[in-house]
N, C-alpha and C. Protein backbone atom coordinates (compact mmCIF):
# COMPACT_ATOMS: atom_id res chain seq x y z
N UNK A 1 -90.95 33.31 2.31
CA UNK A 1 -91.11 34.73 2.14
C UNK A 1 -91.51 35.00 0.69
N UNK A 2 -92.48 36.01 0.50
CA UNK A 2 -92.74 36.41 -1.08
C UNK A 2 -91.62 36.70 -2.04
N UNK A 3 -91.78 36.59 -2.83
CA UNK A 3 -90.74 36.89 -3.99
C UNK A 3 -90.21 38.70 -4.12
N UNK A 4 -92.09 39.09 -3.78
CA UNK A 4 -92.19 40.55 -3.83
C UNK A 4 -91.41 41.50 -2.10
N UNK A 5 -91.50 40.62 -1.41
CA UNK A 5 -90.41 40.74 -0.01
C UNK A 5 -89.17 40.87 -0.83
N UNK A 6 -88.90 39.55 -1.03
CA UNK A 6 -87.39 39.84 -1.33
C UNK A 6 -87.05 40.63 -2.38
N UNK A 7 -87.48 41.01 -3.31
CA UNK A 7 -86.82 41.85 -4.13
C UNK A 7 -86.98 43.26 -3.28
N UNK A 8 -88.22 43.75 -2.73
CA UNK A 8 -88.24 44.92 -1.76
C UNK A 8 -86.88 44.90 -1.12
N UNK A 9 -86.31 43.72 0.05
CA UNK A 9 -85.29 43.93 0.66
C UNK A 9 -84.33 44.13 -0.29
N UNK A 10 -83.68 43.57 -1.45
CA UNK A 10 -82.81 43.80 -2.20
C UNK A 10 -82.48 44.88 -2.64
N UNK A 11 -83.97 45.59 -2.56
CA UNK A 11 -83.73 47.25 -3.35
C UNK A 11 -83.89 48.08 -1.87
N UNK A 12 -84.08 48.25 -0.85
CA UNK A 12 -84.24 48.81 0.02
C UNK A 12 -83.88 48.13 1.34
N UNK A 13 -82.34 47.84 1.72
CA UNK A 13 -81.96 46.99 2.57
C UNK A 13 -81.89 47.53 3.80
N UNK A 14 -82.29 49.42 3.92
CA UNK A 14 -81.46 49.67 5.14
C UNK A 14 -82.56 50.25 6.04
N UNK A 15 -84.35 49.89 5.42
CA UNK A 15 -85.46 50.81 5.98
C UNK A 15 -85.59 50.08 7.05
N UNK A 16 -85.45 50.98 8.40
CA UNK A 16 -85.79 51.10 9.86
C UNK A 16 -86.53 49.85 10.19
N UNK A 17 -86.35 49.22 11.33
CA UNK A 17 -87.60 48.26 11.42
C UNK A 17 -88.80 48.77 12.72
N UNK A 18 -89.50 48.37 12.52
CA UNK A 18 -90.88 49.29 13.46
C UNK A 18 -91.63 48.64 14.75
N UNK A 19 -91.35 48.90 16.07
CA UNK A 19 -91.76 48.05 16.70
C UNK A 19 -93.70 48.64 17.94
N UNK A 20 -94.64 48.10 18.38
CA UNK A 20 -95.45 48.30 18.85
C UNK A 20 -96.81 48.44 17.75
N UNK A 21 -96.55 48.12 16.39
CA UNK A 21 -97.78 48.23 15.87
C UNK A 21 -98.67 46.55 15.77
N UNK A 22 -98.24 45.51 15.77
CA UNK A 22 -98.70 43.94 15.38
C UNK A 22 -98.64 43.84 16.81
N UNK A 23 -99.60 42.71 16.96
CA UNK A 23 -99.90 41.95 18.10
C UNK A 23 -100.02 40.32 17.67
N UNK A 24 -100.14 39.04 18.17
CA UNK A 24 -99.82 38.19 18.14
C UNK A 24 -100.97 37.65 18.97
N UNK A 25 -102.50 37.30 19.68
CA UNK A 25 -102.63 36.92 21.14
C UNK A 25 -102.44 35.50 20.80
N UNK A 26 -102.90 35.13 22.51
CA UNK A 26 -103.62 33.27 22.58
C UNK A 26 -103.89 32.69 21.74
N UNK A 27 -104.42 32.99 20.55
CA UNK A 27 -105.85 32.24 19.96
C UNK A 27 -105.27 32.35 18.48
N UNK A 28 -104.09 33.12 18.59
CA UNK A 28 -103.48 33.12 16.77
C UNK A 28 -103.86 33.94 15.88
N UNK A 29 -104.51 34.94 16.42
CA UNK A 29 -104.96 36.66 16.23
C UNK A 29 -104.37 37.47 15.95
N UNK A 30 -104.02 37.83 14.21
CA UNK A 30 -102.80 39.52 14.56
C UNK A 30 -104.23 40.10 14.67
N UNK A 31 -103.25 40.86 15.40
CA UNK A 31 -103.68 42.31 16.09
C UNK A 31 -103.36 43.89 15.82
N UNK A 32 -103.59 44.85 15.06
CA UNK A 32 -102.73 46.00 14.46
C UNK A 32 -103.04 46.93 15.92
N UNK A 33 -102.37 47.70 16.32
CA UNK A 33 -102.15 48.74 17.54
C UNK A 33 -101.95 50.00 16.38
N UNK A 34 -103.13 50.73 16.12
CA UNK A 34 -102.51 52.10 15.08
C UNK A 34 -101.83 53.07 15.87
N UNK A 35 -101.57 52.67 17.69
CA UNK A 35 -101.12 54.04 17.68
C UNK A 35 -99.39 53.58 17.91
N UNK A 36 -99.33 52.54 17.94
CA UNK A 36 -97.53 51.92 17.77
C UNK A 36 -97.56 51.52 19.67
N UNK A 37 -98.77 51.25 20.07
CA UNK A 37 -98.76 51.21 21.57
C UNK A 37 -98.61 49.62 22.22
N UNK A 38 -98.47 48.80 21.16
CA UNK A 38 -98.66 47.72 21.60
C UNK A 38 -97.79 46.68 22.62
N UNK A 39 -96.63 47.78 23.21
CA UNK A 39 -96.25 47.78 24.20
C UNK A 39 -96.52 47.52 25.57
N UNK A 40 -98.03 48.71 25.28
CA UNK A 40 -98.77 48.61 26.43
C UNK A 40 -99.39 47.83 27.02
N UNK A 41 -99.64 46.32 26.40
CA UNK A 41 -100.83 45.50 26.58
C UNK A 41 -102.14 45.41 26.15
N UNK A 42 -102.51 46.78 25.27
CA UNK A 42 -104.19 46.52 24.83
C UNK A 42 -104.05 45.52 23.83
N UNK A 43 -105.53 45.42 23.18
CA UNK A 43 -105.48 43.98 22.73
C UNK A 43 -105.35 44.30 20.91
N UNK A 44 -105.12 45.67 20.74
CA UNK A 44 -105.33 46.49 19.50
C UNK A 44 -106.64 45.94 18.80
N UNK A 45 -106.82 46.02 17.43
CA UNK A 45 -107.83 46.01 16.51
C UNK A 45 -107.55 44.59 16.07
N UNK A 46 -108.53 44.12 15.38
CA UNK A 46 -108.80 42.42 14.89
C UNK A 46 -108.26 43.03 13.26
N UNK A 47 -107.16 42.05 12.43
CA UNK A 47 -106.86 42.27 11.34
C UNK A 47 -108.13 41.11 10.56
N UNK A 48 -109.21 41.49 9.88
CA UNK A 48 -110.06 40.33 9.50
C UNK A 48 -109.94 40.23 7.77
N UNK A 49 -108.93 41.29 6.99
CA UNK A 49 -109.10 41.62 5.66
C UNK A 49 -108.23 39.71 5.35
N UNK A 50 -108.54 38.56 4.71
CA UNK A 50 -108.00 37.32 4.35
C UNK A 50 -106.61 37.58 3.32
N UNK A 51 -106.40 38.91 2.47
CA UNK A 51 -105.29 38.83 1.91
C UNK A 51 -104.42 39.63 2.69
N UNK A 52 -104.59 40.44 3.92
CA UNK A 52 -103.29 40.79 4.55
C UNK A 52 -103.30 39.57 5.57
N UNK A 53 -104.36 39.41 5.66
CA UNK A 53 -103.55 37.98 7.08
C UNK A 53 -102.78 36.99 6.47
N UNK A 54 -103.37 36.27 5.07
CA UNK A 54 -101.93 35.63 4.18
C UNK A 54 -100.90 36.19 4.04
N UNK A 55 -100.77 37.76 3.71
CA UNK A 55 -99.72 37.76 3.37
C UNK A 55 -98.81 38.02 4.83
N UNK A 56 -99.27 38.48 5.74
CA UNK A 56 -98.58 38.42 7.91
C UNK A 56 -98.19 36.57 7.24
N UNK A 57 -98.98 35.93 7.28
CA UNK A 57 -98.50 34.71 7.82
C UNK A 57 -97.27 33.83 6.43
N UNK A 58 -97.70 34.65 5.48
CA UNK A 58 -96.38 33.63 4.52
C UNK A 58 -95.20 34.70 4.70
N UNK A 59 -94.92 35.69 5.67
CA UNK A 59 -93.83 36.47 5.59
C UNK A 59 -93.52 37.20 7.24
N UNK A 60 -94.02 35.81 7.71
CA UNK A 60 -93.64 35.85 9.44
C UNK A 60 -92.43 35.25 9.55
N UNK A 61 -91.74 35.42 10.32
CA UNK A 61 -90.47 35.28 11.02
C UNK A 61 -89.69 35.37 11.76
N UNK A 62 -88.54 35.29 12.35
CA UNK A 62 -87.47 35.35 13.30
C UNK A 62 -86.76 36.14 13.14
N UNK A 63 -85.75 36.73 14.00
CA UNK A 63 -84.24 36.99 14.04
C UNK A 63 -83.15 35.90 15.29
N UNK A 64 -82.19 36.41 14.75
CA UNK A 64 -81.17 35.66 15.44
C UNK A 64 -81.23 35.84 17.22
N UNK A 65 -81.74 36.95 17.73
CA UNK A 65 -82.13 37.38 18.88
C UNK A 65 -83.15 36.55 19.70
N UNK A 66 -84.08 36.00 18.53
CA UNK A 66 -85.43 35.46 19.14
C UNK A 66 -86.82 36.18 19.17
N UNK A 67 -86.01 37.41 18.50
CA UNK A 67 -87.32 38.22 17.80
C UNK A 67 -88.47 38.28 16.80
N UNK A 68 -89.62 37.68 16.82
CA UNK A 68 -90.48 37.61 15.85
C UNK A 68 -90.93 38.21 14.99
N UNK A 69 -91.46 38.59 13.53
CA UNK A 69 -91.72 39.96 12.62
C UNK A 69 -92.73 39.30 11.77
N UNK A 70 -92.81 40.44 11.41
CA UNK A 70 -93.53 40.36 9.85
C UNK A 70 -92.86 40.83 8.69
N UNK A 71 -91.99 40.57 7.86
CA UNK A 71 -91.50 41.76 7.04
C UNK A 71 -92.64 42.06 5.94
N UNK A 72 -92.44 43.60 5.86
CA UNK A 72 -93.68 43.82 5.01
C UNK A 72 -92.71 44.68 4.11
N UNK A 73 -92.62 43.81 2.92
CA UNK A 73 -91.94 44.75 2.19
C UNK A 73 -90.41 44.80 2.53
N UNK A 74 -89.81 45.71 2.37
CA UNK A 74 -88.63 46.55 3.17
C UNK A 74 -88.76 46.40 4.68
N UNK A 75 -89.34 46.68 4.97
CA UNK A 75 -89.61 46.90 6.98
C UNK A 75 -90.19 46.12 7.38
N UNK A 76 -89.02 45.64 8.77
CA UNK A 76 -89.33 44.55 9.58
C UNK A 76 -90.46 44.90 10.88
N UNK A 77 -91.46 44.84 10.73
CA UNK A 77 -92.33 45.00 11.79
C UNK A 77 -92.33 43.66 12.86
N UNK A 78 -91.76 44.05 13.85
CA UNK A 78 -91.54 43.73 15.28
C UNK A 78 -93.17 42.90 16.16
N UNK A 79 -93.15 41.81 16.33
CA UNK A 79 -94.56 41.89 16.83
C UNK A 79 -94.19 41.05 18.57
N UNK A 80 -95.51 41.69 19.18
CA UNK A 80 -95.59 41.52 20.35
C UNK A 80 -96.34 39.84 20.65
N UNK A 81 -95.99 39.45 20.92
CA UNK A 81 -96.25 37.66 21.41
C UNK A 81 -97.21 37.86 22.64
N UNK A 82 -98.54 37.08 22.62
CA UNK A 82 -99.09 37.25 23.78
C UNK A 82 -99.05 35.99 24.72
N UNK A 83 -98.34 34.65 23.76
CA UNK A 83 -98.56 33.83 24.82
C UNK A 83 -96.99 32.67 24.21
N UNK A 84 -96.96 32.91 22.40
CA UNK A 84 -95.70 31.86 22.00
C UNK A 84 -95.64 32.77 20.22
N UNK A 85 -94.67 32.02 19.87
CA UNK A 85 -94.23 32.55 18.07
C UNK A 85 -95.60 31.61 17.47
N UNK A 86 -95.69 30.79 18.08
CA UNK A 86 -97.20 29.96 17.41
C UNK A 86 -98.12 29.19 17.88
N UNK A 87 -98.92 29.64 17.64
CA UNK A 87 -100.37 28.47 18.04
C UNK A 87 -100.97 27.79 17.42
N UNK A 88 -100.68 26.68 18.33
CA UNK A 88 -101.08 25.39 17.31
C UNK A 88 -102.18 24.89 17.72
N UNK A 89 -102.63 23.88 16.66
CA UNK A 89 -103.94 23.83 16.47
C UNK A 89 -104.07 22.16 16.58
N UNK A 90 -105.33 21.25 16.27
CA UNK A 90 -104.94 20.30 16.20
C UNK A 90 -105.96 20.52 13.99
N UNK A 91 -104.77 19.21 13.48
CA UNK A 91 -105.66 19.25 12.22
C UNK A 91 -106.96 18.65 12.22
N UNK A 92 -107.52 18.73 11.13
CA UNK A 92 -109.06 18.52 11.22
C UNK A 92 -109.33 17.07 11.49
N UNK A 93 -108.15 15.93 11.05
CA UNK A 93 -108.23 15.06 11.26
C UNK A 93 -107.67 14.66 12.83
N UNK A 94 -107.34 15.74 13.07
CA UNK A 94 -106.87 15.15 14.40
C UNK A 94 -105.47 14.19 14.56
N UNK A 95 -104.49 14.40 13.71
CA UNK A 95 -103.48 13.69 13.60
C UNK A 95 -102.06 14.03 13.65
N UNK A 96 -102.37 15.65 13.61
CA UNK A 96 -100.77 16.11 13.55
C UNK A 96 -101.63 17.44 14.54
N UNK A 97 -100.35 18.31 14.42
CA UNK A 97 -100.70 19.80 15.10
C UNK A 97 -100.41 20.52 13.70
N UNK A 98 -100.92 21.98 13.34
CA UNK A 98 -100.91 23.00 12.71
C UNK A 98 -100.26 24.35 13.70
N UNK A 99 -99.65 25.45 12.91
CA UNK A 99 -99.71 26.25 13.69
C UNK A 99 -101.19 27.16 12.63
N UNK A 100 -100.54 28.71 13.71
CA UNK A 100 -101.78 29.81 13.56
C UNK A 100 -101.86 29.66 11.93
N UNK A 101 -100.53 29.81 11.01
CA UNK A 101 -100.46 30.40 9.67
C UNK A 101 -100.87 28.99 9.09
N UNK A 102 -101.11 27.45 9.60
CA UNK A 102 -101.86 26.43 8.71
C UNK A 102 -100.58 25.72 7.99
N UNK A 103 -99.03 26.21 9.02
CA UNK A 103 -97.88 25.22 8.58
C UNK A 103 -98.23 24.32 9.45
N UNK A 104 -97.67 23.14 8.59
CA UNK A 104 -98.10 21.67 9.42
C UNK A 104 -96.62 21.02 10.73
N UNK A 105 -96.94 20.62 11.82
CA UNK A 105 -96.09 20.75 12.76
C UNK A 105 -94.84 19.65 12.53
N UNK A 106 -93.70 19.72 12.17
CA UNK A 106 -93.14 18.56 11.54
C UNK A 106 -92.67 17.64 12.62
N UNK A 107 -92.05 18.43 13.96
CA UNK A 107 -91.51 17.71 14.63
C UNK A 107 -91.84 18.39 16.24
N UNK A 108 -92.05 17.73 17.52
CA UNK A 108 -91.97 18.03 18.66
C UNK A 108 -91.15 17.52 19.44
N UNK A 109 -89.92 19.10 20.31
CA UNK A 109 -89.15 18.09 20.57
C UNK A 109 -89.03 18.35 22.38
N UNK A 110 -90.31 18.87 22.61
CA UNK A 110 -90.34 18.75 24.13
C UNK A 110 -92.18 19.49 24.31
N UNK A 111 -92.27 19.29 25.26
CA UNK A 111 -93.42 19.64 26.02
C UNK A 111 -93.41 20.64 27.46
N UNK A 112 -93.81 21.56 27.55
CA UNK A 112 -94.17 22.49 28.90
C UNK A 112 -95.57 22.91 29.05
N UNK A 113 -95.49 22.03 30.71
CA UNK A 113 -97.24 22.83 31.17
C UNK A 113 -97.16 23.73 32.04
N UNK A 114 -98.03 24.54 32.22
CA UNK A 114 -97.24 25.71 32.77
C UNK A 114 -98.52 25.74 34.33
N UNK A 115 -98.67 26.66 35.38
CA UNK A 115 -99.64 26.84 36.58
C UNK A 115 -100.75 27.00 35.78
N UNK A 116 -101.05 27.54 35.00
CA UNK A 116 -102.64 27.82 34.41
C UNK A 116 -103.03 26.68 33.40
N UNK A 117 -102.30 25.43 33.36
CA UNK A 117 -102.92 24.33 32.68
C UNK A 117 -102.61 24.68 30.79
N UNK A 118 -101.61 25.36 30.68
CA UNK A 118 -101.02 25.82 28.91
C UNK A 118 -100.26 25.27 28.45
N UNK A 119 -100.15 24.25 27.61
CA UNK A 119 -99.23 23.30 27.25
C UNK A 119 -98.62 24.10 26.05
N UNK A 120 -97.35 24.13 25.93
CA UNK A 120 -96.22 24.48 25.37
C UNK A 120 -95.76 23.59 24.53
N UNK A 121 -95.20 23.92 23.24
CA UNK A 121 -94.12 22.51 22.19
C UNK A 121 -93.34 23.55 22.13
N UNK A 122 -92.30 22.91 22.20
CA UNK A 122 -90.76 23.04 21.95
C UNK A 122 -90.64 22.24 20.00
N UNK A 123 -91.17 22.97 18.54
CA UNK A 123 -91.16 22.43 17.85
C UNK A 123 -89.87 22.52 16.53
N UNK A 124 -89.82 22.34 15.49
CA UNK A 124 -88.48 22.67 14.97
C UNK A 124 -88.92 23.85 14.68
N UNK A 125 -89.70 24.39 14.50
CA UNK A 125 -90.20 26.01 13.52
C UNK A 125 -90.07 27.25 14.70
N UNK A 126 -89.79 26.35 16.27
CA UNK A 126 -89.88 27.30 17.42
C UNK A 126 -91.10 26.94 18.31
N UNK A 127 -91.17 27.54 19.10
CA UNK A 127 -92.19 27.60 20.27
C UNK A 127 -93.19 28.13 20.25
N UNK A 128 -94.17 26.52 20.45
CA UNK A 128 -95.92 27.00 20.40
C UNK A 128 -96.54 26.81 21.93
N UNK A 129 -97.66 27.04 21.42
CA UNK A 129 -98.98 27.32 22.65
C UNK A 129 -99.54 26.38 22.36
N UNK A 130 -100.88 25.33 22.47
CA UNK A 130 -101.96 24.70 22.01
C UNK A 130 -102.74 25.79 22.11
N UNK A 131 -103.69 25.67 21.36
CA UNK A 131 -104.89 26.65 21.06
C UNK A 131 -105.50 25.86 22.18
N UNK A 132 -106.35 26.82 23.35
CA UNK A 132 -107.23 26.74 24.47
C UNK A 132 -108.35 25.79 24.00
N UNK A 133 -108.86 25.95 23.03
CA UNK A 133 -110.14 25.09 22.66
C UNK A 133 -109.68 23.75 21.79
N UNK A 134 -108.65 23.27 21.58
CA UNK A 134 -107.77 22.36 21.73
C UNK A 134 -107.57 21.18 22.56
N UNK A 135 -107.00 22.13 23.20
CA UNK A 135 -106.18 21.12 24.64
C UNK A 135 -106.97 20.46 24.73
N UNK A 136 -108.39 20.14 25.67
CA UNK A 136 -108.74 19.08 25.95
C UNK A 136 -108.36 17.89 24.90
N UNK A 137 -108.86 18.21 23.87
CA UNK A 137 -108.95 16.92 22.68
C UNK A 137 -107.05 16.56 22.59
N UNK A 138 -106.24 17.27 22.88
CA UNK A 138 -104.98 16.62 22.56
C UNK A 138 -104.72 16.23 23.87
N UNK A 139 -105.17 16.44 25.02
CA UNK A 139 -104.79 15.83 26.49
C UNK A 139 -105.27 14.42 26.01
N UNK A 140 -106.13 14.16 25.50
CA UNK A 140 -106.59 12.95 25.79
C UNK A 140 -106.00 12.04 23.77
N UNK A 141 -105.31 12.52 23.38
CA UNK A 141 -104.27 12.11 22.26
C UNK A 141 -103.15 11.71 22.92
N UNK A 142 -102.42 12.59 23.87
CA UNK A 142 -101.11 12.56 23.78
C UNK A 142 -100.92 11.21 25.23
N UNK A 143 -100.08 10.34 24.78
CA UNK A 143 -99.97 9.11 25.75
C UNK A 143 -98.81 9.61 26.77
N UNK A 144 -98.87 9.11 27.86
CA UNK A 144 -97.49 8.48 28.67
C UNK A 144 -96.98 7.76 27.90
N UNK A 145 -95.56 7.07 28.58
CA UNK A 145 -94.93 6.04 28.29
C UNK A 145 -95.97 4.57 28.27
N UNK A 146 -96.45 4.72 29.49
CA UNK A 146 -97.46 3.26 29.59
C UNK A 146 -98.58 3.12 28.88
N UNK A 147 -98.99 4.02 27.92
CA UNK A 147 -100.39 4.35 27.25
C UNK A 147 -101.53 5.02 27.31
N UNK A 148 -101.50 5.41 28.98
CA UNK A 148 -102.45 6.25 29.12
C UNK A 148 -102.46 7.68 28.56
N UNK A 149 -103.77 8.31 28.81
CA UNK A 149 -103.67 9.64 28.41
C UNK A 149 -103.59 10.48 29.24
N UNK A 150 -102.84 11.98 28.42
CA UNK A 150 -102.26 12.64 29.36
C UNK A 150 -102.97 13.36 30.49
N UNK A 151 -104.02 12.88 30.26
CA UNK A 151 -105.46 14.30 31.23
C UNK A 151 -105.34 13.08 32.22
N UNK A 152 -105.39 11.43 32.00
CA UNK A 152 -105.68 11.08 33.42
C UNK A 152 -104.56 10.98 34.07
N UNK A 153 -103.06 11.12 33.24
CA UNK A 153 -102.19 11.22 34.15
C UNK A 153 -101.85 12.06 34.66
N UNK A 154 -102.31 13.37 34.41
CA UNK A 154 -101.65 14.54 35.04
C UNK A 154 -102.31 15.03 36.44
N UNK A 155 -103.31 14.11 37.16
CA UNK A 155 -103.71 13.93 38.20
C UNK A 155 -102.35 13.50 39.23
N UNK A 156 -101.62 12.74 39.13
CA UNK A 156 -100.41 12.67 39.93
C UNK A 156 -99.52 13.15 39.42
N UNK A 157 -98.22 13.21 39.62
CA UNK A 157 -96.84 13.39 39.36
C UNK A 157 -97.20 13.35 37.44
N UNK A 158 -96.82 14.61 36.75
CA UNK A 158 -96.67 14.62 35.21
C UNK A 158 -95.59 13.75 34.98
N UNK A 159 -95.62 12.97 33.95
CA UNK A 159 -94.66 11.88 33.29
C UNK A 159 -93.40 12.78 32.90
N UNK A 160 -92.33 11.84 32.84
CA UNK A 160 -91.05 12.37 32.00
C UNK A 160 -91.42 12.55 30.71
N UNK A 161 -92.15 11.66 29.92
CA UNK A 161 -92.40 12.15 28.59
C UNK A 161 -93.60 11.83 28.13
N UNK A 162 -94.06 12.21 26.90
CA UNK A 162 -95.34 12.11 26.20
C UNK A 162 -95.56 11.72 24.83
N UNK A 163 -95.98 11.38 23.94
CA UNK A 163 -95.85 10.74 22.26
C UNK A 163 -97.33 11.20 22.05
N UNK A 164 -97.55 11.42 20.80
CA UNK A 164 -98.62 12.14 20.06
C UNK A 164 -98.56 10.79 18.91
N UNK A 165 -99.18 9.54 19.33
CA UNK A 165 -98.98 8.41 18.56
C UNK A 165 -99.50 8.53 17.00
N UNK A 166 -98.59 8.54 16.47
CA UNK A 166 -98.87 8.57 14.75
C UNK A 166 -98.15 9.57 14.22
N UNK A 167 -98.06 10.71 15.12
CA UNK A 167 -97.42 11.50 14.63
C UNK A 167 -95.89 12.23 14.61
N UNK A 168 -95.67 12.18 16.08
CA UNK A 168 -94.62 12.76 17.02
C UNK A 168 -93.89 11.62 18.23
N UNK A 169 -92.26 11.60 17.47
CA UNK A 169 -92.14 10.86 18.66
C UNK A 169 -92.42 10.97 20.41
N UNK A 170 -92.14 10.35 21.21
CA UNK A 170 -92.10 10.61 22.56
C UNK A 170 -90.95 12.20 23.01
N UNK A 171 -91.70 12.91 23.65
CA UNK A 171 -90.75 14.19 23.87
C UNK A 171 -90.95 13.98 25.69
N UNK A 172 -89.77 14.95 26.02
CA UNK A 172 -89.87 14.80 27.61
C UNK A 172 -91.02 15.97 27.90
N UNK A 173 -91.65 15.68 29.13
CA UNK A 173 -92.56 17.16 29.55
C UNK A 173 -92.01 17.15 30.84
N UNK A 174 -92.17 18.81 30.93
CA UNK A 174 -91.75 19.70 32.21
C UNK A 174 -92.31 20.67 32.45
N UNK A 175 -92.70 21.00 33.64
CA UNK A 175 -93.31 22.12 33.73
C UNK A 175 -93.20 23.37 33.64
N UNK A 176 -93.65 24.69 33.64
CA UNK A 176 -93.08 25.59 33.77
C UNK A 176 -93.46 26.79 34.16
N UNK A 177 -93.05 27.80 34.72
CA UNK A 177 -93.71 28.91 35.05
C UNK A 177 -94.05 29.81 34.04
N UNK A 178 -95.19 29.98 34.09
CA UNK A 178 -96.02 30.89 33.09
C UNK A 178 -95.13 32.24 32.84
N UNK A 179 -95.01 32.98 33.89
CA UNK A 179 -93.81 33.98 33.51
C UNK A 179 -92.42 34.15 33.02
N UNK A 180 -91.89 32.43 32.91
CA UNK A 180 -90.77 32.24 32.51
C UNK A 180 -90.84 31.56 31.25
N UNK A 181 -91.92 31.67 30.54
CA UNK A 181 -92.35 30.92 29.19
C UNK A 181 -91.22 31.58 28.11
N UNK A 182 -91.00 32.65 27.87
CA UNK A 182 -90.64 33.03 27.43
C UNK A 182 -88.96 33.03 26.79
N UNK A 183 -88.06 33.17 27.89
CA UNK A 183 -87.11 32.92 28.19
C UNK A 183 -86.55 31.01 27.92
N UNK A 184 -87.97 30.55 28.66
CA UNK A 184 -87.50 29.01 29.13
C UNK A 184 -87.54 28.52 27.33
N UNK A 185 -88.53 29.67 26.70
CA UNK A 185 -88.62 28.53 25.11
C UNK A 185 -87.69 29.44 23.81
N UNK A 186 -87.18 30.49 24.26
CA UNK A 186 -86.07 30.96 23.76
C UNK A 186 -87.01 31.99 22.95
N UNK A 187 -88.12 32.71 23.27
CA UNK A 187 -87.89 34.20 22.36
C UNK A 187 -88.77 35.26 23.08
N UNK A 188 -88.36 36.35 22.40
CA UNK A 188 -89.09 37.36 23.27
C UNK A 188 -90.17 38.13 22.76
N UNK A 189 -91.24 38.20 24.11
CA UNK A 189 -92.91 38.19 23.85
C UNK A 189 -92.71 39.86 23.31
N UNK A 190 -91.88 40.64 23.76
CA UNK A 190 -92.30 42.18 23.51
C UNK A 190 -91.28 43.06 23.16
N UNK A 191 -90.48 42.27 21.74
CA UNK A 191 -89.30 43.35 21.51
C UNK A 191 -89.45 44.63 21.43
N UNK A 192 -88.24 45.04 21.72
CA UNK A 192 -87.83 46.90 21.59
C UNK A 192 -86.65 46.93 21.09
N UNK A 193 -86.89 48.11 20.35
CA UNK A 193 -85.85 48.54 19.96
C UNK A 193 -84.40 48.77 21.28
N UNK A 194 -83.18 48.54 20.11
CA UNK A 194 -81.75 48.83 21.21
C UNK A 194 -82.32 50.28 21.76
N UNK A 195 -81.54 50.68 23.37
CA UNK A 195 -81.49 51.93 23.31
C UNK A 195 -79.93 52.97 22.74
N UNK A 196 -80.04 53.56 22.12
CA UNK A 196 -79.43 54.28 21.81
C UNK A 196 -77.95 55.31 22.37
């Protein structure tokens, strides 16, 4: 978190936190919703300015709930998840995973594919997506137990586990229902505020 965050929170600990304006999609996209609607599902506006998207991504975060934010300043802006807390990428070398913000993936400690073919990590920083234009190239990285790769094994029965050789030990994979992504990887795609 910025330096200039935390002294904000220090001097202003008790400002409201704001939920329906940030969006999150697939592809590792904030998204601003100006009318606070992002509740609704539109896909809001593309944030393209390079010093607010650094500063979204060095002052993204959690709560104890499983709630994702941005703190900006004083105020915790609430963001809507369209698919995980991160999307990962593969690096340029092709050797580790990245997420959206270009932190490097330290550890994987499970795998979920879901009915629409979306592979899931269970990582220490929390729960990612693979970036869609991805996957292929890490299906054919990530081994079985016996060596093969994972695209020709997932033609029969998916393996108990998978290894990302060089990088990541062997994690178990399981499948999962796309609608239960959420829940199954511990956070939630569309906080709201308590009701009152």
């Amino acid at each position: 978190m910025d330096p200039s965050v935390k002294d904000a929170l220090a001097r202003w600990p008790n400002v409201p936190a704001v939920y329906g304006w940030l969006s999150l999609d697939a592809r590792g996209r904030w998204r601003f919703h100006p009318e606070g609607r992002a509740a609704e599902g539109g896909p809001g506006e593309s944030i393209t300015n390079t010093q607010i998207l650094g500063f979204i991504d060095r002052n993204y975060g959690h709560d104890e709930q499983g709630r994702w934010f941005f703190q900006n300043g004083p105020q915790r802006v609430y963001v809507r998840l369209d698919a995980a807390p991160w999307v990962l990428r593969l690096s340029d070398d092709q050797r580790r995973l990245l997420t959206h913000t270009g932190r490097p993936v330290q550890s994987v400690l499970g795998w979920r594919l879901d009915e629409d073919g979306r592979l899931y990590a269970r990582t220490e920083a929390g729960a990612g997506v693979v970036l869609d234009r991805d996957l292929p190239m890490l299906l054919e990285i990530l081994r079985t137990p016996d060596g093969r790769p994972l695209l020709d094994a997932l033609e029969g029965a998916p393996p108990p586990a998978i290894s990302f050789p060089g990088a990541y030990e062997p994690a178990p994979l399981a499948s999962l229902a796309r609608a239960e992504a959420a829940a199954c990887l511990g956070f939630v795609a569309d906080p709201a505020p308590a009701p009152e």
